[in-house]
N, C-alpha and C. Protein backbone atom coordinates (compact mmCIF):
# COMPACT_ATOMS: atom_id res chain seq x y z
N UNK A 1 -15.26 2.94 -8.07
CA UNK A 1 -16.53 3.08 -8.73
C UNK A 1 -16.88 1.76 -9.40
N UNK A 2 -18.01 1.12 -9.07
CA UNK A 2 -18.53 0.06 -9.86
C UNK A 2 -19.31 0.14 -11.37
N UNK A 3 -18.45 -0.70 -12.03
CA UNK A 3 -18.90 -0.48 -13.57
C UNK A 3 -19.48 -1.96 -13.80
N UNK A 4 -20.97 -1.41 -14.88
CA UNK A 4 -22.08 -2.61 -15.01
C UNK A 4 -21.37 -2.81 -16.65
N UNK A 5 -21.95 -3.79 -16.94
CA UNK A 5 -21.75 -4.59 -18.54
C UNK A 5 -23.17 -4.21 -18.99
N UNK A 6 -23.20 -3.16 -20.18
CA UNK A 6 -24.51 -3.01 -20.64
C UNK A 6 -24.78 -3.57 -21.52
N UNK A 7 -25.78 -4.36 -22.31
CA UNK A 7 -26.05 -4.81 -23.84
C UNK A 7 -26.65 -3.94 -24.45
N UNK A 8 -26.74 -3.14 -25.67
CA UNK A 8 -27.49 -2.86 -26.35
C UNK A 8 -28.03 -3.42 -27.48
N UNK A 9 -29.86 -3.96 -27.91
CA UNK A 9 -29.57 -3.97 -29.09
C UNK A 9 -30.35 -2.74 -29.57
N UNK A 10 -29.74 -2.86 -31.15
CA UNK A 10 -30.22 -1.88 -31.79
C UNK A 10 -31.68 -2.20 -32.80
N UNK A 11 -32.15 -1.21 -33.15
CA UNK A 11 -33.46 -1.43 -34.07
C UNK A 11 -33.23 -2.10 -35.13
N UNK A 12 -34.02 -3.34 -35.40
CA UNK A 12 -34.26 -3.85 -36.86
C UNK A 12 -34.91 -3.19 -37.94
N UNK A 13 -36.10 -2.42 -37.07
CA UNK A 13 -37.18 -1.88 -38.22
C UNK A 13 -37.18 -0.70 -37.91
N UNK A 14 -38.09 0.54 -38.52
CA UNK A 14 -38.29 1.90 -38.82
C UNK A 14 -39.38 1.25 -37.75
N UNK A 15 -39.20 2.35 -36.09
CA UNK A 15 -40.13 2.68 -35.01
C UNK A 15 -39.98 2.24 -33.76
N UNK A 16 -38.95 1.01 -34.51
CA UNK A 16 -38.35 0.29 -32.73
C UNK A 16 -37.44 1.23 -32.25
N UNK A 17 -37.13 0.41 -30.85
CA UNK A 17 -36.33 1.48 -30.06
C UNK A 17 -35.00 0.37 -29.49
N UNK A 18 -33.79 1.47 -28.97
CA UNK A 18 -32.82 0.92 -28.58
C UNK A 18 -33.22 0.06 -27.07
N UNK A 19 -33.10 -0.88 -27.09
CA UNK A 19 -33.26 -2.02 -25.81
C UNK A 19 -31.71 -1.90 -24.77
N UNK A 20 -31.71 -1.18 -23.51
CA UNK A 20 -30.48 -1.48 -23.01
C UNK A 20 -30.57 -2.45 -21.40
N UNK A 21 -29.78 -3.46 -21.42
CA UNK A 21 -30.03 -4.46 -20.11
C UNK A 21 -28.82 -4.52 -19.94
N UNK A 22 -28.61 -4.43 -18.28
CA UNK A 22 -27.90 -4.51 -17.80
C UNK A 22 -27.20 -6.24 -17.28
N UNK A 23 -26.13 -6.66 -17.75
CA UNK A 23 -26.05 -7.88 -18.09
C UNK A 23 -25.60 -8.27 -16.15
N UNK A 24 -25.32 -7.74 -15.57
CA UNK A 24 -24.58 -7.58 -14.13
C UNK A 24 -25.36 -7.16 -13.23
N UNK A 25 -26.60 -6.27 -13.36
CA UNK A 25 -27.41 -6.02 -12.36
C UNK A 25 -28.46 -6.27 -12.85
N UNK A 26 -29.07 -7.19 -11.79
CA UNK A 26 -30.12 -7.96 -12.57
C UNK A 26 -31.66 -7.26 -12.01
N UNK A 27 -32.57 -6.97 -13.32
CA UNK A 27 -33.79 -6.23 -13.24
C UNK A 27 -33.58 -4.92 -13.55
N UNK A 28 -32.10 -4.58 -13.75
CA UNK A 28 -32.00 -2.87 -15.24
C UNK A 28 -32.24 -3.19 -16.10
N UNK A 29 -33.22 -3.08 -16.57
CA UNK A 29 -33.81 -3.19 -18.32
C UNK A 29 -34.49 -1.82 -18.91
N UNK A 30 -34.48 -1.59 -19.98
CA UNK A 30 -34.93 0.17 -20.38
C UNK A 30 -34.71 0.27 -22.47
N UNK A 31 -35.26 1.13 -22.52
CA UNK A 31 -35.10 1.44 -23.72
C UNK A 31 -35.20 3.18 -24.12
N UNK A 32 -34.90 2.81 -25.28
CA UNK A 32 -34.18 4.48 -25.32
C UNK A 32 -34.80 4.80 -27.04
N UNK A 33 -35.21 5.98 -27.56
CA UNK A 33 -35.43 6.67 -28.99
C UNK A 33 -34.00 5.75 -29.50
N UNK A 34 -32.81 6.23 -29.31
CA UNK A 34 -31.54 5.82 -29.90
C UNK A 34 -30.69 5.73 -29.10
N UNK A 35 -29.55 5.64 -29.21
CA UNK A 35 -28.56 5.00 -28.11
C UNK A 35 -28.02 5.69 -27.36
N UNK A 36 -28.03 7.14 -27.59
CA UNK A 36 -28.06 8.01 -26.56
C UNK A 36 -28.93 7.98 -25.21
N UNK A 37 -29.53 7.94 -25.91
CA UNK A 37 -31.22 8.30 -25.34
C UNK A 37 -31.32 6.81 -24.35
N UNK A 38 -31.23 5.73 -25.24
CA UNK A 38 -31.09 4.58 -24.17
C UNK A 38 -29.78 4.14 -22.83
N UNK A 39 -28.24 5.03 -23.21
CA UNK A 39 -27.51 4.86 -21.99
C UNK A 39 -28.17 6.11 -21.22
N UNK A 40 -28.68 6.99 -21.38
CA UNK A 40 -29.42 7.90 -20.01
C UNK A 40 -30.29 6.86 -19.35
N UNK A 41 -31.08 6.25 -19.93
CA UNK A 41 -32.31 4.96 -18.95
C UNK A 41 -31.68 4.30 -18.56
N UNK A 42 -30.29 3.47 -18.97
CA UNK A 42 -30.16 2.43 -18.18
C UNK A 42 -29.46 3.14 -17.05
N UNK A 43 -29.02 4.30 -17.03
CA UNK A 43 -28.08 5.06 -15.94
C UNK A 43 -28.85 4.92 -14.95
N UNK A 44 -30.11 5.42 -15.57
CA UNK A 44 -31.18 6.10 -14.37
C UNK A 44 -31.40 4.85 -14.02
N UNK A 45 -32.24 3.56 -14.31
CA UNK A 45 -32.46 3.04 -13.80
C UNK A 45 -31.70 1.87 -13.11
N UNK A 46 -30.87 2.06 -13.45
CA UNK A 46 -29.60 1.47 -12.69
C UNK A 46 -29.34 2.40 -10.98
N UNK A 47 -29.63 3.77 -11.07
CA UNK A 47 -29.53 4.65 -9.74
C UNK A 47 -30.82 4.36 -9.44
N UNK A 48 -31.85 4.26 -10.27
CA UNK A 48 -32.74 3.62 -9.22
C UNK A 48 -33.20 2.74 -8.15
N UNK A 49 -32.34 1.98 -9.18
CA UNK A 49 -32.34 0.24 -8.54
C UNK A 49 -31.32 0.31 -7.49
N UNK A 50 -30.53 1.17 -7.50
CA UNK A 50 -29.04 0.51 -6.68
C UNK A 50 -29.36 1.24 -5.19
N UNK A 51 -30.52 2.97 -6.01
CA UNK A 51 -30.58 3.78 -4.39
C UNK A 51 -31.86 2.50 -3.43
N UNK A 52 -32.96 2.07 -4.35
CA UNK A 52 -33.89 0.97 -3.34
C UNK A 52 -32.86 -0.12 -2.73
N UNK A 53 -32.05 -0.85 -3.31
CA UNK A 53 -31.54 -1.77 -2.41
C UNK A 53 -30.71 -1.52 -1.52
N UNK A 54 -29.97 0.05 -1.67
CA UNK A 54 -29.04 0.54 -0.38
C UNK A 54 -30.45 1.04 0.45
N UNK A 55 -31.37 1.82 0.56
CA UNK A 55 -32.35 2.37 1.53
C UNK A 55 -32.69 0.79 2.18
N UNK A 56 -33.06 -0.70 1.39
CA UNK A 56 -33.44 -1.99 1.88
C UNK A 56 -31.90 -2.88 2.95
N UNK A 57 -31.23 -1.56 2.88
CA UNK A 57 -29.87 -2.56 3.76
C UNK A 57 -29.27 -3.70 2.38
N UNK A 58 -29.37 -3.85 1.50
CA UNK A 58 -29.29 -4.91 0.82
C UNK A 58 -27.98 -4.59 -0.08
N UNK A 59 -26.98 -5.33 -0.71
CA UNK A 59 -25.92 -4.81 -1.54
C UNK A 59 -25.92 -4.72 -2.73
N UNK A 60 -25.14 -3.86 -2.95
CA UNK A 60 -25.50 -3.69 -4.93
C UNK A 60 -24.74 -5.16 -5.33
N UNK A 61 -25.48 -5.37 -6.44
CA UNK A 61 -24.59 -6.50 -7.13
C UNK A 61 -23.22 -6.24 -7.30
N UNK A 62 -22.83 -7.33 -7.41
CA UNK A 62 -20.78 -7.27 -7.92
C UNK A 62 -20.98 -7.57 -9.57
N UNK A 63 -20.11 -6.39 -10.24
CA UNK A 63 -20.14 -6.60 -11.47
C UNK A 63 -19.23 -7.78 -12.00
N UNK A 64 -19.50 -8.27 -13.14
CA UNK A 64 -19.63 -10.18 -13.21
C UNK A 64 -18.25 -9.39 -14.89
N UNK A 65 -17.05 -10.03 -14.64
CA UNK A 65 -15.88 -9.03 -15.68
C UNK A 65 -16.19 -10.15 -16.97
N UNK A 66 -16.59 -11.48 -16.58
CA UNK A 66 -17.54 -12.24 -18.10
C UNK A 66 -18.49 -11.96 -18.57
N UNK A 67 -19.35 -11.28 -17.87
CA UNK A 67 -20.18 -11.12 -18.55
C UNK A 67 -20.35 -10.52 -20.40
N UNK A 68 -21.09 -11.40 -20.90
CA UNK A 68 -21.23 -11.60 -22.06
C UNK A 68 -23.13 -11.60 -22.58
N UNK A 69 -23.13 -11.41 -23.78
CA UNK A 69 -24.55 -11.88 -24.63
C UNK A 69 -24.49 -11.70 -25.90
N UNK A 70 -25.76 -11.87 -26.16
CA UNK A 70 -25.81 -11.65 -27.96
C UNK A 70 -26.40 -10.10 -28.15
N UNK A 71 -25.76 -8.78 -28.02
CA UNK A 71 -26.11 -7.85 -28.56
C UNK A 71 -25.35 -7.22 -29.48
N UNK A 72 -25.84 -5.82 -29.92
CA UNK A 72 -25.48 -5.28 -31.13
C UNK A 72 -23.63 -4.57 -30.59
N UNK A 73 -24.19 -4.35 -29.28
CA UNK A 73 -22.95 -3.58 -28.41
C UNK A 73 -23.04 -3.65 -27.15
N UNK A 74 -21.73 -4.22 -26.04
CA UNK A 74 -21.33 -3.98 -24.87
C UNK A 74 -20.52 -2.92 -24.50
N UNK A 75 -20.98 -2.34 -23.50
CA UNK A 75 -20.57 -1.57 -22.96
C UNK A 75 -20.35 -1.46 -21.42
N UNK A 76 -19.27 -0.77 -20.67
CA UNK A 76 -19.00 -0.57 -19.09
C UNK A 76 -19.30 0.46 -18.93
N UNK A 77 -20.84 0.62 -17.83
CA UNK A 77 -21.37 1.73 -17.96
C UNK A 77 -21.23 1.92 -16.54
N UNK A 78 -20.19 3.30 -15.65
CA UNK A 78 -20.35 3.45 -14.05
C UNK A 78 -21.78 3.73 -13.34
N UNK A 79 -21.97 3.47 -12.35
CA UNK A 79 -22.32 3.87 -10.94
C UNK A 79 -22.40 4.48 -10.56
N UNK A 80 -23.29 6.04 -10.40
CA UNK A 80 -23.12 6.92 -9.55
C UNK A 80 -24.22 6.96 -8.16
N UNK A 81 -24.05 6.44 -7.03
CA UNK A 81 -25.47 6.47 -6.34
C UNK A 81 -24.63 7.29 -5.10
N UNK A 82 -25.65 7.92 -4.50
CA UNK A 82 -25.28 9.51 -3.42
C UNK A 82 -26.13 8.76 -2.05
N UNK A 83 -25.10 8.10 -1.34
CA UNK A 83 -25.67 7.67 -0.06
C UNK A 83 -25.88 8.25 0.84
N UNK A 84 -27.41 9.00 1.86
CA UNK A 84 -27.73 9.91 2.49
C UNK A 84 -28.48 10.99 1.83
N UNK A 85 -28.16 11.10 0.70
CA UNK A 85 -29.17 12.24 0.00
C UNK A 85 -30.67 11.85 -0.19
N UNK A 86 -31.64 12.61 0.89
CA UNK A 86 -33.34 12.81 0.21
C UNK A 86 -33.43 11.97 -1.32
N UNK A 87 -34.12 11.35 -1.55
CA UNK A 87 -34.69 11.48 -2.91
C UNK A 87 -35.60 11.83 -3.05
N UNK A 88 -35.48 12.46 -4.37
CA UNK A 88 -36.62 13.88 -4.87
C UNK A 88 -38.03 13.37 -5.17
């Protein structure tokens, strides 16, 4: 199973939202109410991204084990994409 390097940052002020980017697959970016709420978006859009470039013949990125940045929190977030299944 391939695991991404997530950044989160967190809110400075009363209304912002949790920012989560994917430091390893590049163009997962998402935000979330709170940090819950923001590792469900980057999941999803991480299965988003990964089911368009398998339907394009194209390969998922290789997760990068330096990867690094300036956030509040990193995290190794898996991969779940279902090759052959309809999407809904």
């Amino acid at each position: 199973m391939l695991r991404y390097h997530i950044a989160f940052h967190l809110p400075r002020a009363t209304g912002e939202m949790v920012v989560a980017e994917a430091l390893d697959f590049p163009g997962a970016v998402t935000e979330g109410f709170d940090l819950p709420d923001a590792r469900l978006m980057i999941t999803s859009a991480m299965e988003d991204l990964a089911q368009c470039l398998l339907e394009e013949g194209k390969p998922l990125p290789t997760p990068n084990p330096d990867a690094t940045a300036d956030a509040d929190l990193i995290e190794l977030v898996p991969l779940s994409v279902h090759v052959g299944v309809p999407r809904a």
